[in-house]
N, C-alpha and C. Protein backbone atom coordinates (compact mmCIF):
# COMPACT_ATOMS: atom_id res chain seq x y z
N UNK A 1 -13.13 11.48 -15.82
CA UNK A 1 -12.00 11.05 -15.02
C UNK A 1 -12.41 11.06 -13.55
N UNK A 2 -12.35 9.86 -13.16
CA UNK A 2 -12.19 10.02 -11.21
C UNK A 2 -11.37 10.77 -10.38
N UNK A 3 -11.79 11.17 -9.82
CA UNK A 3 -11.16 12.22 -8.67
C UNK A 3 -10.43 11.43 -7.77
N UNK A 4 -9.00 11.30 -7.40
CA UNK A 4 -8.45 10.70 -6.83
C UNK A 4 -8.49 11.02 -5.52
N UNK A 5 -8.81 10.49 -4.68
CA UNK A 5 -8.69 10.79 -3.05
C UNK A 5 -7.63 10.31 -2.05
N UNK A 6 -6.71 11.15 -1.69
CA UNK A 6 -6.01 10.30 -0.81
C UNK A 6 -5.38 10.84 0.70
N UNK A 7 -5.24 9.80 1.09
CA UNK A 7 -5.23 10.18 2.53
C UNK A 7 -4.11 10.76 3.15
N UNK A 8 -4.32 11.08 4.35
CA UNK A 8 -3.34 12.03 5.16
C UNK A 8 -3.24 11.29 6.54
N UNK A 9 -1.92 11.91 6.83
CA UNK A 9 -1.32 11.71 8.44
C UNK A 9 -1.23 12.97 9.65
N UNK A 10 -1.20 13.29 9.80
CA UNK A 10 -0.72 14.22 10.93
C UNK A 10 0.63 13.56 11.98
N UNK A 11 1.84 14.16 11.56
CA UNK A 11 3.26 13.58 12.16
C UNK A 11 3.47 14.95 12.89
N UNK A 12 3.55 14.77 14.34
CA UNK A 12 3.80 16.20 14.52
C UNK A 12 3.11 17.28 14.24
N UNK A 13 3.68 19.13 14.25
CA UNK A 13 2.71 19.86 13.40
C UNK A 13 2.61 19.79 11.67
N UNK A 14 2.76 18.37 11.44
CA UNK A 14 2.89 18.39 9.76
C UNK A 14 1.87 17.29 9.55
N UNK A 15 1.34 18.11 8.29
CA UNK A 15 0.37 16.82 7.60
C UNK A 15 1.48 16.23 6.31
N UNK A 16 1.12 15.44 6.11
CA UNK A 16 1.61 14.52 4.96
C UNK A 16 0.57 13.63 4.57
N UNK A 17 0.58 13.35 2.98
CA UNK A 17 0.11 12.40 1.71
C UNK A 17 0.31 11.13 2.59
N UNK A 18 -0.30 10.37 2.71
CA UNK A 18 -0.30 8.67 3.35
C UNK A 18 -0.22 8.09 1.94
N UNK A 19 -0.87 8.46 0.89
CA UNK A 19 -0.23 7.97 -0.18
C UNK A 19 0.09 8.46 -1.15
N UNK A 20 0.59 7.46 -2.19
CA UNK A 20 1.25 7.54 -3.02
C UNK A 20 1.04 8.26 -3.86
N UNK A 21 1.53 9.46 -4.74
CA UNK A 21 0.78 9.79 -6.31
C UNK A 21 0.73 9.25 -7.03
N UNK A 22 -0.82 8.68 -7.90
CA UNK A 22 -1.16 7.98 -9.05
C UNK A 22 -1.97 9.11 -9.73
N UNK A 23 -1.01 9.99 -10.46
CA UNK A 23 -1.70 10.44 -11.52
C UNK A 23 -1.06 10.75 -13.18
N UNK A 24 -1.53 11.13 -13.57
CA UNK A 24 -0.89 11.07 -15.03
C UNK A 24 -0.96 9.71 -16.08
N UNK A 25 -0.39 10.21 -17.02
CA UNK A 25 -0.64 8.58 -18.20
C UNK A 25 0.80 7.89 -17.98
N UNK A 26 0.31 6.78 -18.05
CA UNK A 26 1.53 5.56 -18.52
C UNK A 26 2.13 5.90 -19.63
N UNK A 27 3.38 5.97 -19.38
CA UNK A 27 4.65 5.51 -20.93
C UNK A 27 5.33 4.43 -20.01
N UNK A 28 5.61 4.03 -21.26
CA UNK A 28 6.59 2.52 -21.31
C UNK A 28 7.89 3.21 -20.56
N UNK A 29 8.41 2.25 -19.61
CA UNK A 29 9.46 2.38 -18.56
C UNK A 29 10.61 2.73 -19.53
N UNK A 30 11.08 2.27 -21.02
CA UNK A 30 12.26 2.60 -21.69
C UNK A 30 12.36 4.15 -22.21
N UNK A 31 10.57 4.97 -21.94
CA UNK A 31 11.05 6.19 -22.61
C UNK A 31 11.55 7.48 -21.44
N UNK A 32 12.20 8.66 -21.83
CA UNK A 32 11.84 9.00 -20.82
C UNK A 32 10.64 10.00 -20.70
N UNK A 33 10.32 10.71 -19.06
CA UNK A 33 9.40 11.75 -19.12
C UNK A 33 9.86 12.79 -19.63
N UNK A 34 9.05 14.01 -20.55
CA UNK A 34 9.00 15.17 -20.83
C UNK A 34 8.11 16.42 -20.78
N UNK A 35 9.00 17.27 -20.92
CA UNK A 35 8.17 18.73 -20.58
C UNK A 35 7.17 19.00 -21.52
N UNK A 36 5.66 17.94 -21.69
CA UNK A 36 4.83 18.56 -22.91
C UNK A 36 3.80 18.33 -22.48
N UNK A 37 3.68 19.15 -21.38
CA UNK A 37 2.36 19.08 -20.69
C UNK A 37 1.40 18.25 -20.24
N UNK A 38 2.01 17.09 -20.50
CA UNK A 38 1.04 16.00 -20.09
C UNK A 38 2.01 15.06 -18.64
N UNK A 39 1.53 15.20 -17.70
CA UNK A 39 1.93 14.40 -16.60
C UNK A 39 2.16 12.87 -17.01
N UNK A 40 3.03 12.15 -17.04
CA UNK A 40 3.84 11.11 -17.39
C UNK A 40 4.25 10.37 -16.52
N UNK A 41 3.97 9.09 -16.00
CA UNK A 41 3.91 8.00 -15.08
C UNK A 41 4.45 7.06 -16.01
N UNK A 42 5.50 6.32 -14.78
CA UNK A 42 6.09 4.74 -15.12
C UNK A 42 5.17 4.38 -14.37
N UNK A 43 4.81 2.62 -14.48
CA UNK A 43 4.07 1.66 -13.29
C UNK A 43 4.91 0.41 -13.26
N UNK A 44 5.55 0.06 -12.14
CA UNK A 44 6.13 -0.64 -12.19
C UNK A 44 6.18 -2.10 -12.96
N UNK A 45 7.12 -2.52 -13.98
CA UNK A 45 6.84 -3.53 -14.91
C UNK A 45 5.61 -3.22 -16.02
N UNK A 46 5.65 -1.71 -16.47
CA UNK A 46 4.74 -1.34 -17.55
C UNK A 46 3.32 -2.09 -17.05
N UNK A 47 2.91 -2.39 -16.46
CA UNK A 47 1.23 -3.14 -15.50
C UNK A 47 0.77 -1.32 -14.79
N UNK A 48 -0.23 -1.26 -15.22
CA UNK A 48 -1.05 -0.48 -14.36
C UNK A 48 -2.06 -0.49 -13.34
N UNK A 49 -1.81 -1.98 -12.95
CA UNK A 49 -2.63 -2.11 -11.84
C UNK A 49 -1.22 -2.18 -10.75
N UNK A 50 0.06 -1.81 -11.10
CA UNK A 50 0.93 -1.73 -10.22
C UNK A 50 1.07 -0.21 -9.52
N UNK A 51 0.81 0.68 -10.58
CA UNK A 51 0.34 2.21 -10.04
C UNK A 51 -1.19 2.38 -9.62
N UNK A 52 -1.92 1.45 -9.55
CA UNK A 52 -2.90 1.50 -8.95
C UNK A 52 -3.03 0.63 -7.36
N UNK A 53 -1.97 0.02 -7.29
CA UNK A 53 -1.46 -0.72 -6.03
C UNK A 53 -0.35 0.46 -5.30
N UNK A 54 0.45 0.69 -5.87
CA UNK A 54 1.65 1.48 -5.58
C UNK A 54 2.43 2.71 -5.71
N UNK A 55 0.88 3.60 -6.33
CA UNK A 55 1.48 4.44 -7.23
C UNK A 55 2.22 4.64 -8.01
N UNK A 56 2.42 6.03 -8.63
CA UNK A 56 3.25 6.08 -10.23
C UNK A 56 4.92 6.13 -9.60
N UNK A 57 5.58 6.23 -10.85
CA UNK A 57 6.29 6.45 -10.86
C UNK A 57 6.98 7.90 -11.63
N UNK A 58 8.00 8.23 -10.89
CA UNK A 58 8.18 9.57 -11.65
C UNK A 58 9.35 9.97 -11.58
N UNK A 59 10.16 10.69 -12.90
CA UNK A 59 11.89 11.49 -12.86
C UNK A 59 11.19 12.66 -11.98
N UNK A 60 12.52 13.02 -11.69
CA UNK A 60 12.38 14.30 -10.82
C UNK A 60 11.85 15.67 -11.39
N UNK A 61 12.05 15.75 -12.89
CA UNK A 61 11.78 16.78 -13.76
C UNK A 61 10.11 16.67 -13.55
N UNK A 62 9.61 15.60 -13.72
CA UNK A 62 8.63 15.35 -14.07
C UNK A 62 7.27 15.69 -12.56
N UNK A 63 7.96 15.04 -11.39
CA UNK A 63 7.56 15.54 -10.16
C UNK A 63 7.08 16.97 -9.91
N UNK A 64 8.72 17.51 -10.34
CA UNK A 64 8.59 19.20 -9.76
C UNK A 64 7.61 19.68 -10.97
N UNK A 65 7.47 19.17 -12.14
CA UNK A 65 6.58 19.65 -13.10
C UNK A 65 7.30 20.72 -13.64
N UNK A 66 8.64 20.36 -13.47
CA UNK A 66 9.60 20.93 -14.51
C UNK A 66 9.73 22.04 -13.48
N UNK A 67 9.79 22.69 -12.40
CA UNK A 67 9.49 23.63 -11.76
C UNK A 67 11.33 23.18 -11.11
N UNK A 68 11.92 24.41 -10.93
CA UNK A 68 13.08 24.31 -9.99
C UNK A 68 13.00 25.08 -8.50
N UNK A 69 11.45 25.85 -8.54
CA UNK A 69 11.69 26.41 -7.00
C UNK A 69 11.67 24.92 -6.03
N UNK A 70 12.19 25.14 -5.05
CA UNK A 70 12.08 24.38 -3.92
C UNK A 70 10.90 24.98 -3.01
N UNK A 71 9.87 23.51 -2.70
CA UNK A 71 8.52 23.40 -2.48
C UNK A 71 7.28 23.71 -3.38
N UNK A 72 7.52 23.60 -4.63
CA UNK A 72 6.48 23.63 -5.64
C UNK A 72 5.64 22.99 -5.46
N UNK A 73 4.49 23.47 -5.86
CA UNK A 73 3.66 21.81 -6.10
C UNK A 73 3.78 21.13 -6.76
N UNK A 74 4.57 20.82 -7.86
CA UNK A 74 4.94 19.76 -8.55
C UNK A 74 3.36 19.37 -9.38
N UNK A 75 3.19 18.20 -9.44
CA UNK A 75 2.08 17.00 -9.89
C UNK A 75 1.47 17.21 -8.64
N UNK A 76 1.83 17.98 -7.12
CA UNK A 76 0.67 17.17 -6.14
C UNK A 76 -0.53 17.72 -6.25
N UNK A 77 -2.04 16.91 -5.20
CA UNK A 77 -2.74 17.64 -5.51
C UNK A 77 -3.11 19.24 -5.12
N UNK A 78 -4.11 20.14 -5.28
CA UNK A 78 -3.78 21.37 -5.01
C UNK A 78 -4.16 21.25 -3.37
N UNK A 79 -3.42 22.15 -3.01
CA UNK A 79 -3.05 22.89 -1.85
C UNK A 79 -2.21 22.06 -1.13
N UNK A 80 -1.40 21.22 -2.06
CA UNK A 80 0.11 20.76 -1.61
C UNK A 80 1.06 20.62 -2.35
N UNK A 81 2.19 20.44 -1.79
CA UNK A 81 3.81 20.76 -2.84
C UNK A 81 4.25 19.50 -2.17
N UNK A 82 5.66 19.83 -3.02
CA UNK A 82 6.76 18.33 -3.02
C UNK A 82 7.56 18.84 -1.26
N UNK A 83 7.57 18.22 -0.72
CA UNK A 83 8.45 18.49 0.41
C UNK A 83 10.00 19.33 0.16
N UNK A 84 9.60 20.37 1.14
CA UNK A 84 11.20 20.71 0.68
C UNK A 84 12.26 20.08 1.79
N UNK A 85 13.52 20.25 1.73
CA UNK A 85 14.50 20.04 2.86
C UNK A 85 14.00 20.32 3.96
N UNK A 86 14.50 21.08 4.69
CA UNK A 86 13.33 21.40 6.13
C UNK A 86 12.61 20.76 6.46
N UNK A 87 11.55 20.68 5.54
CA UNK A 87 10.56 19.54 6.39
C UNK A 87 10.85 18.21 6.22
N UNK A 88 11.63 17.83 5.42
CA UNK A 88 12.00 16.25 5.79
C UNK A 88 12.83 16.39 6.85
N UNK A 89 13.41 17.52 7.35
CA UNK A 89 14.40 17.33 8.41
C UNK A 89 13.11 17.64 9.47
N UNK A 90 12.72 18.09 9.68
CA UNK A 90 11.90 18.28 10.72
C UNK A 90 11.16 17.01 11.12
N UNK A 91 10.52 16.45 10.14
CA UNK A 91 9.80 15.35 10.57
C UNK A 91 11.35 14.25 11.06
N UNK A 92 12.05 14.28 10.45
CA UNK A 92 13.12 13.18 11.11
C UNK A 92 13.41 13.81 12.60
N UNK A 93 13.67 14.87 12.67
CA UNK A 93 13.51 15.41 14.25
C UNK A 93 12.57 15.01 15.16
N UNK A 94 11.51 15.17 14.41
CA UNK A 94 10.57 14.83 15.33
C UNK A 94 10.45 13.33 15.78
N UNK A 95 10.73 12.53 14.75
CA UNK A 95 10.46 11.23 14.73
C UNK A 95 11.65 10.74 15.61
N UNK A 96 12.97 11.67 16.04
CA UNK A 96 13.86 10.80 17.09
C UNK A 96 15.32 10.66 16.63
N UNK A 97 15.24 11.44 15.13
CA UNK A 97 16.60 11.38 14.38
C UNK A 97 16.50 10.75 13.39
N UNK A 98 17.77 10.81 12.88
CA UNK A 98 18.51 9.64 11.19
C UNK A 98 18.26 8.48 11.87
N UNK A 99 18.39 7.92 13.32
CA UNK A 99 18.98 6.52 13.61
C UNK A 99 17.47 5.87 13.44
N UNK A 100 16.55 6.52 14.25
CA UNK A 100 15.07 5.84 14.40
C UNK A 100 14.18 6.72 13.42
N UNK A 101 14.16 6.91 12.98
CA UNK A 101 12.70 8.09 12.09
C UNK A 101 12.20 6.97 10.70
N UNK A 102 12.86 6.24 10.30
CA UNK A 102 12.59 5.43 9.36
C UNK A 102 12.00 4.23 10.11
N UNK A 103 12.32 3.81 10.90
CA UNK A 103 11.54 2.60 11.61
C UNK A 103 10.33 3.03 12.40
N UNK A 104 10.60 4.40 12.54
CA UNK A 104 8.90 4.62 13.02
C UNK A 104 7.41 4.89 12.39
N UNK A 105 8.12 5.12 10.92
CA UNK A 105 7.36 5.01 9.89
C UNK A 105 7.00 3.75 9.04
N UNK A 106 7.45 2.88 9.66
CA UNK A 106 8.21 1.76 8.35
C UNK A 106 6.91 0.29 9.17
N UNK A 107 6.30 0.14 8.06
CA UNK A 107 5.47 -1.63 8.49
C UNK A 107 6.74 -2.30 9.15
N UNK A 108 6.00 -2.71 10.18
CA UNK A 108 6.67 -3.91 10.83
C UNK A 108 6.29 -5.53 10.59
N UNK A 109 7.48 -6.05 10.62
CA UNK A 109 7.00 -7.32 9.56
C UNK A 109 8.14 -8.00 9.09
N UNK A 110 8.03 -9.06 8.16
CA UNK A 110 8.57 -8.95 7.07
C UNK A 110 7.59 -9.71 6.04
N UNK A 111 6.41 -9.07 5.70
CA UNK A 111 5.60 -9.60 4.89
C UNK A 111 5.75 -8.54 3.57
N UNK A 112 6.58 -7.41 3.86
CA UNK A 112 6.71 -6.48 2.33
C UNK A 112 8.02 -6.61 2.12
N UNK A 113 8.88 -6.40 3.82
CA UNK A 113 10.34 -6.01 3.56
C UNK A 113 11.31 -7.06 4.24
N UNK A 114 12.40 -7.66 3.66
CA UNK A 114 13.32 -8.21 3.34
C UNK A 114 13.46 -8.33 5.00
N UNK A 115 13.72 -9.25 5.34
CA UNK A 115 14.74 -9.69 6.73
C UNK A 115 15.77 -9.51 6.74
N UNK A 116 16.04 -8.91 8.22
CA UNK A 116 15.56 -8.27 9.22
C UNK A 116 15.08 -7.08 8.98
N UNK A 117 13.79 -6.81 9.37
CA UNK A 117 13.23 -5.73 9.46
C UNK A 117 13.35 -4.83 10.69
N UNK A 118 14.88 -4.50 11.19
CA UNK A 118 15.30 -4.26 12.51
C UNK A 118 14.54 -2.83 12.83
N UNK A 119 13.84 -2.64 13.79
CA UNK A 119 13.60 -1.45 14.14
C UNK A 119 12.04 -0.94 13.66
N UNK A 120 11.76 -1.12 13.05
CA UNK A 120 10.23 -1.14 12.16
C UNK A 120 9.46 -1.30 13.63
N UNK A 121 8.74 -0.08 13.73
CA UNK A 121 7.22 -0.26 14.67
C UNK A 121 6.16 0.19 14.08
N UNK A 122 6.36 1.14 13.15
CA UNK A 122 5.24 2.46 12.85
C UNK A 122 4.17 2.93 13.40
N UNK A 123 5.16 3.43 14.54
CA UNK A 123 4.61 3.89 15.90
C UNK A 123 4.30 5.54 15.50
N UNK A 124 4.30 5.84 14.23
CA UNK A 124 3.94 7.10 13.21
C UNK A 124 2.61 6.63 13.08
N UNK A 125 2.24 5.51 13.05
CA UNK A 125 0.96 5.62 11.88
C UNK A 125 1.50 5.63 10.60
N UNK A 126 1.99 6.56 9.95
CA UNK A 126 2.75 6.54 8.51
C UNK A 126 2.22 5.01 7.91
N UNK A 127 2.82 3.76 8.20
CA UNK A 127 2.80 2.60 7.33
C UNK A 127 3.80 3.10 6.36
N UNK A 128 4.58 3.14 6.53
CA UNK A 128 5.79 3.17 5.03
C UNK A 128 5.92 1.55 4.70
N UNK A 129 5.61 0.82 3.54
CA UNK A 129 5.74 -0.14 3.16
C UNK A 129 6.76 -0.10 1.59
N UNK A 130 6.88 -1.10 0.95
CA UNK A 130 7.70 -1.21 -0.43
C UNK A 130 7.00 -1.38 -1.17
N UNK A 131 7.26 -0.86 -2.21
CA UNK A 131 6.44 -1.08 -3.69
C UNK A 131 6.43 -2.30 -4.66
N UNK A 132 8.24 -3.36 -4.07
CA UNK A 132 8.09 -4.11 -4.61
C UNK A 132 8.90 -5.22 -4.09
């Protein structure tokens, strides 16, 4: 198996995943995920070169890895967890608030996302783009 590598940001004093998680096996989008030890990915339209474009997809059970503490690591890789509250609030702080924090992350354009793409600079670095 290949070792997945993926990249990072520095937003503030926080690092964050630049991308997406692609790990685990494909099941067909009609079943759902379960607790049997095997990490379990949708790809968008059952295609796996769509989780290899866009990463997986995942229920929330399946994320936290069935885990209910808040900030687990979930599926991520080691020596990171699922974001808890806090730090999504923090990085929206930092980023300027609810009103602007998404457009500073967000491709500017509209070559991924729907017109008007009001506000979009990703003056983060981030690149937040759409999956589909």
């Amino acid at each position: 198996m290949r070792l997945k590598i993926y990249r990072t940001i520095q937003i503030g004093n926080q690092c964050w995943l630049k991308d997406n998680l692609n790990i685990g096996s494909r099941i067909n989008g009609s079943l759902d995920q379960t607790d049997n030890g095997i990490i379990e990915k949708y790809c968008y339209n059952n295609l796996e070169s769509n989780c290899d474009n866009y990463g997986g997809l995942y229920q929330w059970g399946e994320t936290m890895n069935y885990s209910t503490s808040e900030g687990s690591k979930g599926i991520c890789p080691d020596g990171w967890h699922i974001p808890r509250d806090i730090e999504w609030i923090a990085l929206r702080i930092y980023l300027g608030g609810i009103d602007t924090a998404g457009g500073k992350m967000k491709e500017p354009r509209n070559s991924h996302w729907h017109s008007p793409n009001t506000g979009a600079t990703n003056s983060s670095g981030f690149l937040l783009s759409p999956a589909s």
